[in-house]
N, C-alpha and C. Protein backbone atom coordinates (compact mmCIF):
# COMPACT_ATOMS: atom_id res chain seq x y z
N UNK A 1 0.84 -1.19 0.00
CA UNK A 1 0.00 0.00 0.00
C UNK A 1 0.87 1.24 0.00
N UNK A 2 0.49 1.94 -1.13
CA UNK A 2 1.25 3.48 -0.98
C UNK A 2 0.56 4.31 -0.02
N UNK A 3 1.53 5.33 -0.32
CA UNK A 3 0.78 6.71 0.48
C UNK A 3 0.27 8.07 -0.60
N UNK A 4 -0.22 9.23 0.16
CA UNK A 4 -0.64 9.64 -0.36
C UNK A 4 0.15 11.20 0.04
N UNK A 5 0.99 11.72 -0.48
CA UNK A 5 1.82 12.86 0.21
C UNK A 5 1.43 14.53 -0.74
N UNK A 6 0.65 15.01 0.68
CA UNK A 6 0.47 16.57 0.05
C UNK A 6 1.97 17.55 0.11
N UNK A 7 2.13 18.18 -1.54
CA UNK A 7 3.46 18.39 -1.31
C UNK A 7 3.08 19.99 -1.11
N UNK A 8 3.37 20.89 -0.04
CA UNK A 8 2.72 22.78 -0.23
C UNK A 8 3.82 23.43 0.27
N UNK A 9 4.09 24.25 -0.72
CA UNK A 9 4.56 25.72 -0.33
C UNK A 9 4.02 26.50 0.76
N UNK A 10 4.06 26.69 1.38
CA UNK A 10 3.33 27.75 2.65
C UNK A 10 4.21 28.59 3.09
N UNK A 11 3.24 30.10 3.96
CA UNK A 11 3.66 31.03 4.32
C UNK A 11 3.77 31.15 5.97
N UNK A 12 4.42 31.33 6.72
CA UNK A 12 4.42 31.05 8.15
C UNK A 12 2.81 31.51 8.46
N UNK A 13 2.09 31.60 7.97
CA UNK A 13 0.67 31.95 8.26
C UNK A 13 0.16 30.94 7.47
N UNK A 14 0.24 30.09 7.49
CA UNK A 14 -0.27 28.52 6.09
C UNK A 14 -0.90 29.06 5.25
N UNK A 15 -0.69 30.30 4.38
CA UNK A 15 -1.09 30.63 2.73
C UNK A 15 -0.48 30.34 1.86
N UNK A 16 -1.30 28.93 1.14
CA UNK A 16 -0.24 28.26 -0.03
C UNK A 16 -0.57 29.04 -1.28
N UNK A 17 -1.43 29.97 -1.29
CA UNK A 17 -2.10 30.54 -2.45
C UNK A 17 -1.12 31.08 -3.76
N UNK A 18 -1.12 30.64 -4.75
CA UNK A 18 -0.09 31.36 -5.91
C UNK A 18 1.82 31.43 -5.38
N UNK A 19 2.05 30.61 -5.25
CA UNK A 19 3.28 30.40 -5.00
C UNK A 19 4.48 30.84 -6.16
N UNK A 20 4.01 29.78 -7.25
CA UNK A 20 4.81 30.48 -8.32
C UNK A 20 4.83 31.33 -9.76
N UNK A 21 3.80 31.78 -9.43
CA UNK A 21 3.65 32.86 -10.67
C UNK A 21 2.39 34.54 -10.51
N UNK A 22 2.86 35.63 -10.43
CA UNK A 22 2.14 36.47 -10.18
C UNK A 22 0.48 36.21 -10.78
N UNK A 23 0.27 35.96 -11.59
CA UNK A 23 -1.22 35.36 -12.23
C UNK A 23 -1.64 34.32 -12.05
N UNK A 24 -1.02 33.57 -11.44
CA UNK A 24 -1.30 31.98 -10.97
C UNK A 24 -2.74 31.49 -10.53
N UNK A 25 -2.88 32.32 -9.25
CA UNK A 25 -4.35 32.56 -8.78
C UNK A 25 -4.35 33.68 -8.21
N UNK A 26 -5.20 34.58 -8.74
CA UNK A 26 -5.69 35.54 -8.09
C UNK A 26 -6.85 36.00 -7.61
N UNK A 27 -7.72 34.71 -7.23
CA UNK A 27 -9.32 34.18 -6.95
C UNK A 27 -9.09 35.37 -5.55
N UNK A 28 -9.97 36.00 -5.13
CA UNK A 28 -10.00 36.91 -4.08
C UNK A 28 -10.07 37.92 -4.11
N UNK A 29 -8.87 38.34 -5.03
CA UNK A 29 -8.44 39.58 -5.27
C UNK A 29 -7.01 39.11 -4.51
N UNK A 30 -5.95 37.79 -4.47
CA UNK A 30 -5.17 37.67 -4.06
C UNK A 30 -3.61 38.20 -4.69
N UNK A 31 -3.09 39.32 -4.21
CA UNK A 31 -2.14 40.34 -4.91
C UNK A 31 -0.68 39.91 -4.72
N UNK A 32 -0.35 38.70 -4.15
CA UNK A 32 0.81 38.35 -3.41
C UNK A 32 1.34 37.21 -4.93
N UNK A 33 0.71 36.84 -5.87
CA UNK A 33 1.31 36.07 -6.79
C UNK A 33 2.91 35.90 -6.93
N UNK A 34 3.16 34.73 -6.75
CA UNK A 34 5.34 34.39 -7.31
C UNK A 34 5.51 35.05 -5.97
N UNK A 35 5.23 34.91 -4.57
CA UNK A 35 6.23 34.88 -3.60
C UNK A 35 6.94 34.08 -2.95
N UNK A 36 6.78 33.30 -3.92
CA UNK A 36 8.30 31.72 -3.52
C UNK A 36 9.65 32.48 -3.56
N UNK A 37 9.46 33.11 -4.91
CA UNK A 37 10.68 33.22 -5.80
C UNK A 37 11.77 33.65 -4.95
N UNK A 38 11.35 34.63 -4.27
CA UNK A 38 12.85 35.14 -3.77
C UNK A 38 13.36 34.78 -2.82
N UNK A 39 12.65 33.20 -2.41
CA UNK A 39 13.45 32.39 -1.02
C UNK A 39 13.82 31.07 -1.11
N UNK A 40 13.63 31.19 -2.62
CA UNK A 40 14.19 29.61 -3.27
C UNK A 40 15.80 30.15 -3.29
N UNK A 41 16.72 29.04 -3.05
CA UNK A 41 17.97 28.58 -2.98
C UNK A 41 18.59 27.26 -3.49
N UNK A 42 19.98 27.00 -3.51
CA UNK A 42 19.64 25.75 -4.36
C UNK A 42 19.42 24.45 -3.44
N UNK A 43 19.68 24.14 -2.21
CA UNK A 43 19.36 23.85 -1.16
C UNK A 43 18.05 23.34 -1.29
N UNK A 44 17.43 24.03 -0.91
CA UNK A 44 15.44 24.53 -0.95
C UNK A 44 15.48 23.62 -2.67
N UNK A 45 16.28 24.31 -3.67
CA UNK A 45 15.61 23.29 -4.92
C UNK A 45 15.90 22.15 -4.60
N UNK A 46 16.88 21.81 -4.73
CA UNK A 46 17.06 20.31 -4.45
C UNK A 46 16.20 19.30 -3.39
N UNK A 47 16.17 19.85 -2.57
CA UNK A 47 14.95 18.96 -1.58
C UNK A 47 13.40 18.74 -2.61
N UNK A 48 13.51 19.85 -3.12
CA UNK A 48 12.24 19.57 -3.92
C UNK A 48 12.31 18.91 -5.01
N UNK A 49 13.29 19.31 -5.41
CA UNK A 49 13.57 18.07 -6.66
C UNK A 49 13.46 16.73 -6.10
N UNK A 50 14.17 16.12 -5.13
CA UNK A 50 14.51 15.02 -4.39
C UNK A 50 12.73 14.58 -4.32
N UNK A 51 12.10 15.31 -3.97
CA UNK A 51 10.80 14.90 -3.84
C UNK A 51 9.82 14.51 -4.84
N UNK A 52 10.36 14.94 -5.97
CA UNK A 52 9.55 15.33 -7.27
C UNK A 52 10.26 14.11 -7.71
N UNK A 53 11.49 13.58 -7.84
CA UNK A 53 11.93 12.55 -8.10
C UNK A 53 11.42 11.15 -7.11
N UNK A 54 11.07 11.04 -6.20
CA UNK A 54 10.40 10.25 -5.41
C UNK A 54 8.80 9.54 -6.25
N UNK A 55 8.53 10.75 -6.68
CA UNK A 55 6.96 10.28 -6.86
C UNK A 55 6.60 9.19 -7.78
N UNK A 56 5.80 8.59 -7.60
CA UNK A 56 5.78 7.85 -9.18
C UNK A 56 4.22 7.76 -9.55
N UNK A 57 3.36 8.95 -9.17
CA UNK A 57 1.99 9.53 -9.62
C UNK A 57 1.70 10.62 -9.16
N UNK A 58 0.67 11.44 -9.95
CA UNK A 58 0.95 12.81 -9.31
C UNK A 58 -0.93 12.83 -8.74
N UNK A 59 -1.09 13.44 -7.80
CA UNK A 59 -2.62 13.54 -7.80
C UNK A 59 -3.08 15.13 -7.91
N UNK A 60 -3.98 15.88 -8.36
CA UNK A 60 -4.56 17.20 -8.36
C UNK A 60 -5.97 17.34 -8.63
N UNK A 61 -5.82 18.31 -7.93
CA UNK A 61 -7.53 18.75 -8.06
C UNK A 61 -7.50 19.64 -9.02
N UNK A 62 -9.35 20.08 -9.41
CA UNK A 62 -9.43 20.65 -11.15
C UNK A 62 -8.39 21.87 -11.44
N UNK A 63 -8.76 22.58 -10.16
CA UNK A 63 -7.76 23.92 -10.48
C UNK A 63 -6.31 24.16 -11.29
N UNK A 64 -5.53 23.45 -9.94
CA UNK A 64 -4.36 22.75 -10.24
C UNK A 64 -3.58 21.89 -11.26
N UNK A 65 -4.78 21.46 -11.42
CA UNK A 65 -4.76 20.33 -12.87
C UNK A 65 -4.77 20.94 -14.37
N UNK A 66 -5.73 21.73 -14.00
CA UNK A 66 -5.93 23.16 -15.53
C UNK A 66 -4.24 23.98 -15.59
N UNK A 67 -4.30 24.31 -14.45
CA UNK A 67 -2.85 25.27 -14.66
C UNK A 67 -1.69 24.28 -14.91
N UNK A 68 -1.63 23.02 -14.66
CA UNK A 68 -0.48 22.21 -14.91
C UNK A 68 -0.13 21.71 -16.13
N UNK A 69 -1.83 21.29 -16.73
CA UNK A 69 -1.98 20.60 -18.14
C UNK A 69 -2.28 22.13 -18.95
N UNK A 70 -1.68 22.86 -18.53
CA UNK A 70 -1.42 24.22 -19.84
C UNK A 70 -0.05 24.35 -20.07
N UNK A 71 0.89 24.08 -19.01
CA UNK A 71 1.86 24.75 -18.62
C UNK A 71 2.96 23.28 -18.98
N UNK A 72 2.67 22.16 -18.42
CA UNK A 72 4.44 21.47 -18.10
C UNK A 72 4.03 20.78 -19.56
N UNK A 73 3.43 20.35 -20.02
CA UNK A 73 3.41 19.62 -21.87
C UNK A 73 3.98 20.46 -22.68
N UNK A 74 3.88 21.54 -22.55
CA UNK A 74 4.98 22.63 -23.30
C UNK A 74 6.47 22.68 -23.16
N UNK A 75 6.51 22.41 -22.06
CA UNK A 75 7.88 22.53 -20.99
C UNK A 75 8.61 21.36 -21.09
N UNK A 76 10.02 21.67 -20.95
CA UNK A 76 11.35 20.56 -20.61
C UNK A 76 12.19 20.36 -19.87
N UNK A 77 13.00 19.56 -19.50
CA UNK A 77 13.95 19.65 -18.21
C UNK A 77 13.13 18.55 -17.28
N UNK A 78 14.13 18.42 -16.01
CA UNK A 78 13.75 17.14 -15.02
C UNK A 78 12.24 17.20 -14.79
N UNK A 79 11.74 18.68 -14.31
CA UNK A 79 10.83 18.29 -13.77
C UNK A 79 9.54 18.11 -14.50
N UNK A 80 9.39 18.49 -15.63
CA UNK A 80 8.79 18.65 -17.01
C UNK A 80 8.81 17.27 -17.52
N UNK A 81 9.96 16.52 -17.27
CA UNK A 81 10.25 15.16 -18.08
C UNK A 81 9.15 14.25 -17.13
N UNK A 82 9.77 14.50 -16.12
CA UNK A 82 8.58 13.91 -14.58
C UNK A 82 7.00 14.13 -14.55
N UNK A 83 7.12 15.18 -14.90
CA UNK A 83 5.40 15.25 -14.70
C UNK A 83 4.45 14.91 -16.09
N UNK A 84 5.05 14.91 -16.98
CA UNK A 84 4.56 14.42 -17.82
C UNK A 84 4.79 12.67 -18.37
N UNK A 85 5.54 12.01 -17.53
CA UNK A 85 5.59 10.51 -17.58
C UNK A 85 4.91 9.78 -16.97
N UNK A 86 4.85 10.38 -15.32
CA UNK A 86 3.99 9.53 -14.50
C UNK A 86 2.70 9.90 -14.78
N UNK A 87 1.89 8.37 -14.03
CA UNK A 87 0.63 8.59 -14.32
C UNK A 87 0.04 9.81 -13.20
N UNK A 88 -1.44 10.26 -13.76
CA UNK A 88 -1.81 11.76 -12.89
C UNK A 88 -3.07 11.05 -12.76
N UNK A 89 -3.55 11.87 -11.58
CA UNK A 89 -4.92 11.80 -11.43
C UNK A 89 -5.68 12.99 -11.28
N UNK A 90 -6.30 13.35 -11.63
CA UNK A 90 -7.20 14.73 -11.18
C UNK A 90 -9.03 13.93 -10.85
N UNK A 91 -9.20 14.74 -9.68
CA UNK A 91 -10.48 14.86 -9.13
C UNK A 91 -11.08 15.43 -9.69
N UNK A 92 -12.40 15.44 -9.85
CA UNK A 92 -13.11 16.24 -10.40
C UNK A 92 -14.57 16.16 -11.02
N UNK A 93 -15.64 16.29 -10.48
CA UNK A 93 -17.03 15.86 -11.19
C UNK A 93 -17.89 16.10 -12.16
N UNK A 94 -16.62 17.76 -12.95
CA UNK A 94 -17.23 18.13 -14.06
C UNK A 94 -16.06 18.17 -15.33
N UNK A 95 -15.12 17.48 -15.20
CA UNK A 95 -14.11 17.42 -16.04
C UNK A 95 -14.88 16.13 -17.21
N UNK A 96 -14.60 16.32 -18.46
CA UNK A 96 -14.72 15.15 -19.16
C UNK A 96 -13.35 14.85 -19.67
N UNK A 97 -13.03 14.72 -20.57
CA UNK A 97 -11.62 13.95 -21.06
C UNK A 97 -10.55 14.61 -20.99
N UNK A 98 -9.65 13.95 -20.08
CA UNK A 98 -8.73 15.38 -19.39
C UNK A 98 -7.58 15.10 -20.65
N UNK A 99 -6.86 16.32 -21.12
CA UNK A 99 -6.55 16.29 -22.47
C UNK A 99 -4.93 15.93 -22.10
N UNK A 100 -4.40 15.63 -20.84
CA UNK A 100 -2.57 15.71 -20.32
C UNK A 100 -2.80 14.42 -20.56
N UNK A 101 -1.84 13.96 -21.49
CA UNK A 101 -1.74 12.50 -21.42
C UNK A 101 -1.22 12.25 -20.24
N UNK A 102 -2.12 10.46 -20.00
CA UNK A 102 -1.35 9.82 -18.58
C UNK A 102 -1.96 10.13 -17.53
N UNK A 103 -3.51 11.20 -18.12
CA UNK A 103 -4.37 11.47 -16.64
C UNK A 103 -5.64 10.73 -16.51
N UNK A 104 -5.91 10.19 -15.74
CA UNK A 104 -7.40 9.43 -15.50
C UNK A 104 -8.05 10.54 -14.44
N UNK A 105 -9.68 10.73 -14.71
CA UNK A 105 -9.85 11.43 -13.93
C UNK A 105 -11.20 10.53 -13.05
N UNK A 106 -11.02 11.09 -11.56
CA UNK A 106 -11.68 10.17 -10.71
C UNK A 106 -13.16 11.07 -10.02
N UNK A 107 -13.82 10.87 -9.90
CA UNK A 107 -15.37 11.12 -9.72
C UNK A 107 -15.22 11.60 -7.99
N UNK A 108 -14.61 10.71 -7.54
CA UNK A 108 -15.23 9.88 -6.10
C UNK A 108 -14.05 9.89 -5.23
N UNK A 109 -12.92 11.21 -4.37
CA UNK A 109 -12.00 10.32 -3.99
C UNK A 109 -11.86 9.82 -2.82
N UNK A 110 -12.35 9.46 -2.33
CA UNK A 110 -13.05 8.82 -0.84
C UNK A 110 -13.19 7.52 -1.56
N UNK A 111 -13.81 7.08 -2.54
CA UNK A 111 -14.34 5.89 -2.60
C UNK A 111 -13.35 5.17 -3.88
N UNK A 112 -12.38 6.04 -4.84
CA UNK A 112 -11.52 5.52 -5.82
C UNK A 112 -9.88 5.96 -5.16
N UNK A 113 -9.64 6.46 -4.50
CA UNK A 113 -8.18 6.77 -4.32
C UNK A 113 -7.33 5.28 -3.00
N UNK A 114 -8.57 4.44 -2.24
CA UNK A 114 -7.66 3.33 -1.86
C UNK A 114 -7.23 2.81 -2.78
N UNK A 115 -8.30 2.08 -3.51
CA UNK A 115 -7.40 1.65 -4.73
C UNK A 115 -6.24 2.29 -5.83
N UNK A 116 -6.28 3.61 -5.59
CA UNK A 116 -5.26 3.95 -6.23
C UNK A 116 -4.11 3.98 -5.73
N UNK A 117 -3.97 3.91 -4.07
CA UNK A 117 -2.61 3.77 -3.66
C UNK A 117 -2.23 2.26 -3.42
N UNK A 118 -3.16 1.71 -3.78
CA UNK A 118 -2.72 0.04 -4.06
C UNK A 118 -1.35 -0.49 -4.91
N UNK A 119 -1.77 0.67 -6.05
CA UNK A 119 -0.65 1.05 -7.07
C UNK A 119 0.40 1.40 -7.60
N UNK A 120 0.73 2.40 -6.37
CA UNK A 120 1.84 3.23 -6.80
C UNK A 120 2.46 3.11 -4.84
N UNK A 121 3.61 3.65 -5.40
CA UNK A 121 4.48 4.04 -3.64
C UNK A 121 3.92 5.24 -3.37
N UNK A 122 4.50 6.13 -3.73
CA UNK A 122 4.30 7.43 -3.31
C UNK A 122 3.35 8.40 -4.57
N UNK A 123 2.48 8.86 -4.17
CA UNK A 123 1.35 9.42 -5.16
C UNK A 123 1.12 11.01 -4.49
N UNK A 124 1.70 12.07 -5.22
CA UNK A 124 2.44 13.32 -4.85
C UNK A 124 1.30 13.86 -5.29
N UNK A 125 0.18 14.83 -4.06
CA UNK A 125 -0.39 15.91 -4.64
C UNK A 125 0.47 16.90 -4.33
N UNK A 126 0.22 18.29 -5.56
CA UNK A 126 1.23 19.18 -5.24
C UNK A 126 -0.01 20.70 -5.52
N UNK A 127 0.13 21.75 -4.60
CA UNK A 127 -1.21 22.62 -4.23
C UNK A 127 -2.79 22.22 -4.25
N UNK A 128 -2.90 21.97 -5.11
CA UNK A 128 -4.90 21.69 -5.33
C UNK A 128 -5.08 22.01 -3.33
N UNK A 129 -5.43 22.87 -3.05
CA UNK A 129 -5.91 23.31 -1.55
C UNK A 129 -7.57 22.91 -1.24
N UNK A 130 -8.32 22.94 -2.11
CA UNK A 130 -9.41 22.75 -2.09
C UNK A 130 -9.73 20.79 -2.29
N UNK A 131 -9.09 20.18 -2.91
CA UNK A 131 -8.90 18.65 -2.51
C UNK A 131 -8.08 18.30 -1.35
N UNK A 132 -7.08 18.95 -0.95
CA UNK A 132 -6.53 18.69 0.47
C UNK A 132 -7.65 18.59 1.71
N UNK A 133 -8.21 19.67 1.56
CA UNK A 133 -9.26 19.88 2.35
C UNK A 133 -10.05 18.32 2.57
N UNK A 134 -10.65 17.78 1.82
CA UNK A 134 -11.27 17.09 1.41
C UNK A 134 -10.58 15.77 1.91
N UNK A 135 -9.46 15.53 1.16
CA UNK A 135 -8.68 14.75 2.12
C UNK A 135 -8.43 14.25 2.89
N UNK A 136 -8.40 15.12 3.73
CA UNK A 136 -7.90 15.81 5.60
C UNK A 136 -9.34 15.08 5.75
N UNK A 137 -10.03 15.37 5.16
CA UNK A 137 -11.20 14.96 5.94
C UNK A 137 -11.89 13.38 5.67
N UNK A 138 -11.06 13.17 4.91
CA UNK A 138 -11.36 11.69 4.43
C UNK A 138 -10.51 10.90 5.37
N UNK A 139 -9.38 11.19 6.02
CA UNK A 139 -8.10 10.49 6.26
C UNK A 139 -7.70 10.09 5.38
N UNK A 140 -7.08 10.64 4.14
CA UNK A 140 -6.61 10.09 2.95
C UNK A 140 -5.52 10.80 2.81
N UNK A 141 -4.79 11.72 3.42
CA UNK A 141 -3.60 12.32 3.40
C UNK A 141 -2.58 11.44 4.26
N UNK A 142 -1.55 11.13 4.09
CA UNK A 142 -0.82 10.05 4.78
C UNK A 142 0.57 10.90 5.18
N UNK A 143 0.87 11.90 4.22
CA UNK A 143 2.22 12.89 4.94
C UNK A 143 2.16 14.15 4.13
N UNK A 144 2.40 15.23 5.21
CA UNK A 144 2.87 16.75 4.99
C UNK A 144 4.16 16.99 4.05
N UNK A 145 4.31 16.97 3.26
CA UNK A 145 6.11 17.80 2.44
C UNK A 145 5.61 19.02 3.00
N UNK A 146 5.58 19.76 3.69
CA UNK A 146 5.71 21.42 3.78
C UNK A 146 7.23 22.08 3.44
N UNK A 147 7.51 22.97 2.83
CA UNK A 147 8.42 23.81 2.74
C UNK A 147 7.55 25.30 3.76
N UNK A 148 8.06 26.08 4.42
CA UNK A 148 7.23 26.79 5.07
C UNK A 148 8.63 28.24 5.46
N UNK A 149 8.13 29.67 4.15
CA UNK A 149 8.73 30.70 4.18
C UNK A 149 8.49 31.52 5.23
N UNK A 150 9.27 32.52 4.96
CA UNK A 150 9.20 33.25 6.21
C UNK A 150 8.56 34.43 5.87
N UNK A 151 7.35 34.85 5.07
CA UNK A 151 6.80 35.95 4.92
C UNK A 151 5.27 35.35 5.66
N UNK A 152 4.49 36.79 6.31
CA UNK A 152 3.13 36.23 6.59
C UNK A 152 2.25 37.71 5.56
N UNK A 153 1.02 37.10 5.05
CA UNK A 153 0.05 37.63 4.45
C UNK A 153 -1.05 38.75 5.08
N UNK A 154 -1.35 37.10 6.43
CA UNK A 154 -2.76 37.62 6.37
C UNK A 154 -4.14 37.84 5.61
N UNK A 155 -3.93 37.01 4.54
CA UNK A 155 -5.22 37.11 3.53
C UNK A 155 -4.62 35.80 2.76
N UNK A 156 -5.42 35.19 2.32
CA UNK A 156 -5.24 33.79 0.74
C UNK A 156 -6.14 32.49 1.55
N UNK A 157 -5.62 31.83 0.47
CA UNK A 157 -5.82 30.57 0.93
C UNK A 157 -5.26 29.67 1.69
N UNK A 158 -6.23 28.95 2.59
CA UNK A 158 -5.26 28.26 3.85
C UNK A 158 -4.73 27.05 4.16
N UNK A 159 -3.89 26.31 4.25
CA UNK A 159 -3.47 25.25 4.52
C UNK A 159 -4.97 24.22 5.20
N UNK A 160 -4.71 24.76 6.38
CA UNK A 160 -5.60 24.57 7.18
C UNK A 160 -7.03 25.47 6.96
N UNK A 161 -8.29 25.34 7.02
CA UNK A 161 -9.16 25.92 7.23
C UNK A 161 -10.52 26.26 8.39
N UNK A 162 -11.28 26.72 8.68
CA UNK A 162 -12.03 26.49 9.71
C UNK A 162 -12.67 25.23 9.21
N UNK A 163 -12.92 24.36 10.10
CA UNK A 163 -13.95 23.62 10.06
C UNK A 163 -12.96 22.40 9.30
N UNK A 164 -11.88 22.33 9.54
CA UNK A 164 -11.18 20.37 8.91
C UNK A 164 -10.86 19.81 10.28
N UNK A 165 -11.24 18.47 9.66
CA UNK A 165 -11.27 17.51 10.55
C UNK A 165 -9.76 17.51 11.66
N UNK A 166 -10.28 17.50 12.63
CA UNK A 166 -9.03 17.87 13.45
C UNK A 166 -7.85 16.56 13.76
N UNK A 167 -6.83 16.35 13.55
CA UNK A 167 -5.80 15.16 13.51
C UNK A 167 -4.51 15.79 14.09
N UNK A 168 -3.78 14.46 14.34
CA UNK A 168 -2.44 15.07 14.58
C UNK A 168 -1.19 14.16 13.31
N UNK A 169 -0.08 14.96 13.94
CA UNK A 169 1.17 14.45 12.66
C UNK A 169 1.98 13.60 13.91
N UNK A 170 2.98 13.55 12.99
CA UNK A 170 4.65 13.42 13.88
C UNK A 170 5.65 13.61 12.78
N UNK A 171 6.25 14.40 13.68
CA UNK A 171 8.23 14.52 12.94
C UNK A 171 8.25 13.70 12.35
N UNK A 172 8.21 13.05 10.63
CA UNK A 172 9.07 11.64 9.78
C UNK A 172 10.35 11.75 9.68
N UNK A 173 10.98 13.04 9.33
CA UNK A 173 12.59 13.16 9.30
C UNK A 173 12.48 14.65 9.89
N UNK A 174 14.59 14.82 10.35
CA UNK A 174 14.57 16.31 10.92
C UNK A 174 14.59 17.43 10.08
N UNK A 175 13.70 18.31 10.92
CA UNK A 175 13.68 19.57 9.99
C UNK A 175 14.69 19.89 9.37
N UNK A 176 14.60 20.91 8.13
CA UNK A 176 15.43 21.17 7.03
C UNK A 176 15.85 22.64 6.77
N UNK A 177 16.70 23.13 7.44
CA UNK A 177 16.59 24.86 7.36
C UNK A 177 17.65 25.63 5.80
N UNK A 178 17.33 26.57 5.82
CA UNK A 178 18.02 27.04 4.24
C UNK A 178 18.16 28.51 4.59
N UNK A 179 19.13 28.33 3.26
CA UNK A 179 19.51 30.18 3.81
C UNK A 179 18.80 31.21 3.93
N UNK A 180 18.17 31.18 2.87
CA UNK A 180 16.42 32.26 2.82
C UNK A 180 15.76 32.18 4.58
N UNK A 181 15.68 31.42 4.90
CA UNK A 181 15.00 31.50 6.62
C UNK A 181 13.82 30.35 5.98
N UNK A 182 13.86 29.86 4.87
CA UNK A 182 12.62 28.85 4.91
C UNK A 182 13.18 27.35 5.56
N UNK A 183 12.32 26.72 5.79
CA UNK A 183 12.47 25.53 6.58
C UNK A 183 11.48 23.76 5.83
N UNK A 184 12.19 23.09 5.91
CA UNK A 184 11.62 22.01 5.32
C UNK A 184 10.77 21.29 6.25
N UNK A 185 9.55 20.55 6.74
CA UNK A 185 9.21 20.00 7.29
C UNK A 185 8.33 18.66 6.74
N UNK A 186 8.73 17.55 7.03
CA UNK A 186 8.17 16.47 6.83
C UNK A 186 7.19 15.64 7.83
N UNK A 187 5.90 15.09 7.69
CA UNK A 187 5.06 15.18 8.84
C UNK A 187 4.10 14.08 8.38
N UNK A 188 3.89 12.82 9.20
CA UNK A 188 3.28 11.56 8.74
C UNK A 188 1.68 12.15 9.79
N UNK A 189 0.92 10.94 8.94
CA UNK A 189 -0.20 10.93 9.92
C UNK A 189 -0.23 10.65 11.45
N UNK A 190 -1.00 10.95 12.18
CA UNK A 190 -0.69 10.05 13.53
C UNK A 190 -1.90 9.72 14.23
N UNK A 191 -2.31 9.75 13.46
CA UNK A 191 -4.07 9.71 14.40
C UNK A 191 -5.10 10.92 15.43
N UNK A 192 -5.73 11.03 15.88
CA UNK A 192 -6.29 12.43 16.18
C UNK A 192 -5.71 13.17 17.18
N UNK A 193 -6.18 14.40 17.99
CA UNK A 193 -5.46 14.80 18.33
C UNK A 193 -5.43 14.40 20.32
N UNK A 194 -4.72 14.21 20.88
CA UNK A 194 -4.84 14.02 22.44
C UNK A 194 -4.06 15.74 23.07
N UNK A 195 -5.43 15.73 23.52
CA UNK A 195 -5.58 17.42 24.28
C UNK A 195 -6.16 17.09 25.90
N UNK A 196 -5.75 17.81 26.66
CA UNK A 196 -5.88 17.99 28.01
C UNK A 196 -5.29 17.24 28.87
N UNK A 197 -3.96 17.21 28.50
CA UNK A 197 -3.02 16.41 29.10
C UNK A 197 -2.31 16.78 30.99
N UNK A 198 -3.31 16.36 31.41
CA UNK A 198 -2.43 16.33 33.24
C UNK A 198 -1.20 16.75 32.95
N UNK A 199 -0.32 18.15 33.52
CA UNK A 199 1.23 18.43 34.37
C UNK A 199 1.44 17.85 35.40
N UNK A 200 0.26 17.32 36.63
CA UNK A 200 0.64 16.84 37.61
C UNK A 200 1.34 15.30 37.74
């Protein structure tokens, strides 16, 4: 049985919103577009590469999936070669024939994604925030990749939101610090959360 690993950019305030490109998403009126850029290092790339090389399926929700299947079929180089080999999945209940070769798209993922990690080792969603959600709430997320910068917003979209199912993690490997001040964190499931713990 594989897992299922959400891979997010976040802001020490968990806003994964538009990470790498000023037009990316700007659903809100969100004005912060491409603020990765200036705290990537090669450090910081490489871990991500390392990760992107790990995967051997990618999963996304519609959003995510639209901006990816415009963008990496055009594109070349490692990570371009990667995302367009492995197989993809996108969620989605109003998509019909998703046009990225190598994508099946799934109706149901509560009820089609066990079987999909039957399949593969590691099955890499990377942003879709609005299927994370969903996720989280399925217990179908199995580990955190966070990279987590050091700028806060105050406005976007949230890692976390009001109202997800409440769980806890644990440390999988030790944190990862980089010159920018961003930090790597890796974080398995652990089951819910234990609160009101006796000092005496």
């Amino acid at each position: 049985m594989g897992i299922i690993a959400a891979d997010l950019f976040v802001t020490i305030d968990g806003v994964y919103q538009a990470p790498g490109g000023p037009e990316e998403d700007e659903e809100h009126g969100f004005p912060y577009g491409g603020w990765q850029a200036p705290y990537l290092d090669d450090e910081n790339g490489a871990d991500i590469m390392a990760g992107i090389d790990r995967l051997d399926a990618l999963l996304l929700g519609r959003k995510t999936y639209d901006i990816f299947a415009a963008y990496w079929p055009l594109q070349s180089g490692p990570i371009a070669d990667k995302f367009n080999a492995v197989p993809k999945f996108v969620v989605s209940r109003t998509l019909g024939d998703a046009d990225w070769a190598g994508t099946t798209v799934l109706r149901d993922a509560a009820a089609e994604l066990p079987r999909v990690k039957q399949r593969f080792d590691e099955i890499h969603m990377i942003g879709s925030g609005d299927l994370l959600q969903t996720l989280l709430d399925d217990d179908l997320v199995d580990r955190l990749n966070l990279f987590v910068y050091p700028i806060a917003f105050g406005t976007g979209k949230r890692m976390f939101r009001d109202g997800v199912k409440p769980a806890s993690f644990t440390l999988a490997e030790p944190a990862r610090s980089y010159s920018s001040g961003a930090i790597g964190l890796v974080y398995d499931r652990a089951g819910v959360p234990v609160t009101g713990i006796s000092m005496e």
